[in-house]
Protein backbone atom coordinates (compact mmCIF):
# COMPACT_ATOMS: atom_id res chain seq x y z
CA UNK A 1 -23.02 92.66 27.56
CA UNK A 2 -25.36 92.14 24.32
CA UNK A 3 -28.34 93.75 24.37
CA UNK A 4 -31.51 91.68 24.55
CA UNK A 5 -33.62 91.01 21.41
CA UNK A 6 -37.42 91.61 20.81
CA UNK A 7 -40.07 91.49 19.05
CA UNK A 8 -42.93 94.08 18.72
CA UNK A 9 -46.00 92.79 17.66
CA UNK A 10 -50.02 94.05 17.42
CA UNK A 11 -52.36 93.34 20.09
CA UNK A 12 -54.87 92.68 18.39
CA UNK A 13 -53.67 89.87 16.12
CA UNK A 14 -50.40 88.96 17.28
CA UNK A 15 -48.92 90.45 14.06
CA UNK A 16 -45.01 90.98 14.16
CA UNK A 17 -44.18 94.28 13.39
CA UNK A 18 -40.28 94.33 14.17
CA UNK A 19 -37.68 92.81 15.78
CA UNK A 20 -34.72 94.38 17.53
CA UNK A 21 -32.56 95.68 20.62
CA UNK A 22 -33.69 98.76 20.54
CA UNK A 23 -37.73 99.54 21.84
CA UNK A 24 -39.72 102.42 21.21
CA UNK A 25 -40.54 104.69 24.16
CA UNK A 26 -43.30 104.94 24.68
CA UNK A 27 -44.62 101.70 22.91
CA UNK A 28 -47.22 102.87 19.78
CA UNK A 29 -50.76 102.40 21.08
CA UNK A 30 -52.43 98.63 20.56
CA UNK A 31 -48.53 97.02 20.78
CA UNK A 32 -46.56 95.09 23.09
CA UNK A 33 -43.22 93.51 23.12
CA UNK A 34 -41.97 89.80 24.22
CA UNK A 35 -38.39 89.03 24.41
CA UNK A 36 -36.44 86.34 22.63
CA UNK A 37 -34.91 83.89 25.05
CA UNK A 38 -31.53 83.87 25.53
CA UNK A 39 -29.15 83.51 23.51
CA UNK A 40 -31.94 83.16 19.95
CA UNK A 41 -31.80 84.57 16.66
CA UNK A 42 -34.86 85.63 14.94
CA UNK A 43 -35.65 83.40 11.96
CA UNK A 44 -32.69 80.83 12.89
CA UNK A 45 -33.50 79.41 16.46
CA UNK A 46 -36.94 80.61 16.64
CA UNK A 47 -39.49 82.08 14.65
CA UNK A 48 -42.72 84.28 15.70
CA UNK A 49 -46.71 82.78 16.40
CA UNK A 50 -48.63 85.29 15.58
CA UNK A 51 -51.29 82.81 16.83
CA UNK A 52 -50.53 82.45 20.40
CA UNK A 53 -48.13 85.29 20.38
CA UNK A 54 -44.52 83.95 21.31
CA UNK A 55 -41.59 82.79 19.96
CA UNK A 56 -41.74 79.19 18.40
CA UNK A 57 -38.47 77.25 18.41
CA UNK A 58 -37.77 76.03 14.89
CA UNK A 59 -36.96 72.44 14.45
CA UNK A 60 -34.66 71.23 12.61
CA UNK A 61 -35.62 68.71 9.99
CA UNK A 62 -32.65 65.82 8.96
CA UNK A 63 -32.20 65.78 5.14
CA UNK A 64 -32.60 62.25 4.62
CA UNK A 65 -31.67 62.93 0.60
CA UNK A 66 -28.33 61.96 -0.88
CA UNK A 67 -27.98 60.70 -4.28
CA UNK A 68 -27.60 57.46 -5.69
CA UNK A 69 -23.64 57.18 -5.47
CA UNK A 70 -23.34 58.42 -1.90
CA UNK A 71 -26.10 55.75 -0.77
CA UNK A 72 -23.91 53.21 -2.44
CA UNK A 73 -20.95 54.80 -0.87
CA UNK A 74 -22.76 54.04 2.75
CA UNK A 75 -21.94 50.06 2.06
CA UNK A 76 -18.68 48.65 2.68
CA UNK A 77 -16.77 47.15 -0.20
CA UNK A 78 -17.50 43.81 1.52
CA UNK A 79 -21.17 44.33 1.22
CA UNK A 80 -21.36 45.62 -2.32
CA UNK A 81 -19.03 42.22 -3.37
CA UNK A 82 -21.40 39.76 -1.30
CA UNK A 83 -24.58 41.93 -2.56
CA UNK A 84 -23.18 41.41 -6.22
CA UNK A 85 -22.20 37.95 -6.00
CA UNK A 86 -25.66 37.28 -4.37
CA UNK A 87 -27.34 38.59 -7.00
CA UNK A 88 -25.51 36.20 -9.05
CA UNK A 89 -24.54 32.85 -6.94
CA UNK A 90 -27.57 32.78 -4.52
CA UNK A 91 -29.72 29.33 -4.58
CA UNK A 92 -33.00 31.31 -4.21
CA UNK A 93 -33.97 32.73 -7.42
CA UNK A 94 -35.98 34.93 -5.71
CA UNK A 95 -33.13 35.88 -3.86
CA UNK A 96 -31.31 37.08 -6.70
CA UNK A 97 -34.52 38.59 -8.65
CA UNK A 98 -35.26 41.27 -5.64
CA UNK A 99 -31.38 41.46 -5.89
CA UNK A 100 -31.79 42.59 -9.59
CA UNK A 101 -34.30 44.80 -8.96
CA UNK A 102 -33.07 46.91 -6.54
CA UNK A 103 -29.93 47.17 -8.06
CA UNK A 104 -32.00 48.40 -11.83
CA UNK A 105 -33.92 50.53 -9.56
CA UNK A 106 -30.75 52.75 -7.93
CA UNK A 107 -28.85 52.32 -11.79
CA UNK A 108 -31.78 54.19 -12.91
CA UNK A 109 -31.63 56.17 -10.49
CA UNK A 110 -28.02 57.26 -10.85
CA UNK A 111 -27.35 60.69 -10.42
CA UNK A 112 -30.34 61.34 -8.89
CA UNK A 113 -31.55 61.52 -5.32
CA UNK A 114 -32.61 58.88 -2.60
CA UNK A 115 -34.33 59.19 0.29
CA UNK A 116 -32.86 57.37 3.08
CA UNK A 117 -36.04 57.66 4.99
CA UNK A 118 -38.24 55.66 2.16
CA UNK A 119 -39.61 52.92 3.89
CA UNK A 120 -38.90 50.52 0.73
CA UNK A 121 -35.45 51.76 0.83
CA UNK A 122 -35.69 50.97 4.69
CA UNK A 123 -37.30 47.53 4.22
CA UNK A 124 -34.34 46.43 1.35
CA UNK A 125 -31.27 47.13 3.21
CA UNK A 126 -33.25 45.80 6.95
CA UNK A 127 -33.63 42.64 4.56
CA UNK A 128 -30.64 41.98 3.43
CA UNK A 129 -29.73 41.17 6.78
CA UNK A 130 -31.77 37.77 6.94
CA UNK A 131 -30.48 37.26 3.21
CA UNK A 132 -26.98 34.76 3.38
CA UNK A 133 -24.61 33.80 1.10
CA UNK A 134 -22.09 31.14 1.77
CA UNK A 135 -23.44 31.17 5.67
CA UNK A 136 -22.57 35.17 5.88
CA UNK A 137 -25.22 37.58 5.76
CA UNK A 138 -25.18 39.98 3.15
CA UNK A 139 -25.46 42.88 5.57
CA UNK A 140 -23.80 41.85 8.81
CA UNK A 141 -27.11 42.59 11.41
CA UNK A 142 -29.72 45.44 11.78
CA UNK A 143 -27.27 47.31 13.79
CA UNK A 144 -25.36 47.63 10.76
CA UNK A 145 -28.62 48.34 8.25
CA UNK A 146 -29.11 51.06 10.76
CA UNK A 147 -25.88 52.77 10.09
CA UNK A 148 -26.56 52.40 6.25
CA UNK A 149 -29.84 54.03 6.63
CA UNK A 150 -28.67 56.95 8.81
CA UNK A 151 -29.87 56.61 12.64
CA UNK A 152 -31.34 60.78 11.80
CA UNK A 153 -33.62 58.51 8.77
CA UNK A 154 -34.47 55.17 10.32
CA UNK A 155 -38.14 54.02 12.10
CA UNK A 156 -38.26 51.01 13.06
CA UNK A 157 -42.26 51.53 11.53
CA UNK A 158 -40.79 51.61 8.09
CA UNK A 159 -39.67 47.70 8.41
CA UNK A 160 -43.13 46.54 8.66
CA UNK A 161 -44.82 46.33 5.29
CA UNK A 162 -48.27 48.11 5.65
């Protein structure tokens, strides 16, 4: 049986003075102690309020960030050769200019980071779904501009230009 964890803390402004499985008898004046729930780890699953006093659950926040070449690496083969010959072949020469573009943007990029949660980056590859080439979309639907993105980065907010 593992012993319980808690944390001692000061009255008077919630202060955390220590955190262990072993309590001080009797408790120094002006101090109390609150248990972590079951099964948490100080600093990992929860952290202290001085505040309110009690134990805050920490939440875990998705890194969005990969670089350049692993956001590439996220299309299939298929979609980089239609996106490339797009750029190229499309009749819209508007088409093929925001084509350009993004494409400068992540080669000057290279090596560096993207965010997948950027809602340009959101709005391009959302986009290249209503973009076709030869009657095929570039990017099959938004199911699969979701999976590019990362369902932990996408909002749907981020495909509405503000």
């Amino acid at each position: 049986m593992s012993a319980s964890m808690h944390g001692l803390y000061r009255v008077q402004d919630g202060a955390l003075l220590s955190v262990g499985s072993v309590l001080p008898d009797p408790l120094p004046e002006g101090t109390a102690t609150l248990a972590l729930p079951e099964g948490a780890t100080y600093g990992v699953t929860h952290t202290w309020d001085a505040a309110t006093p009690a134990w805050v659950p920490v939440v875990a926040v998705p890194d969005t960030r990969c670089t350049v070449t692993q956001f590439r690496e996220r299309f299939t083969e298929a979609e980089r050769d239609r996106i490339e010959m797009a750029q190229a072949e499309h009749p819209d020469p508007l088409v093929r200019a925001r084509l350009r573009r993004a494409e400068k943007e992540l080669a000057s990029a290279q090596g560096q980071m993207a965010d997948r949660a950027h809602p340009a980056l959101q709005r391009a590859v959302a986009w290249m779904t209503t973009v076709t080439l030869d009657g095929e979309p570039l990017i099959a639907d938004i199911t699969r501009a979701i999976d590019i993105i990362g369902a932990d980065a996408f909002n749907p907010a981020n495909l509405v230009e503000s």
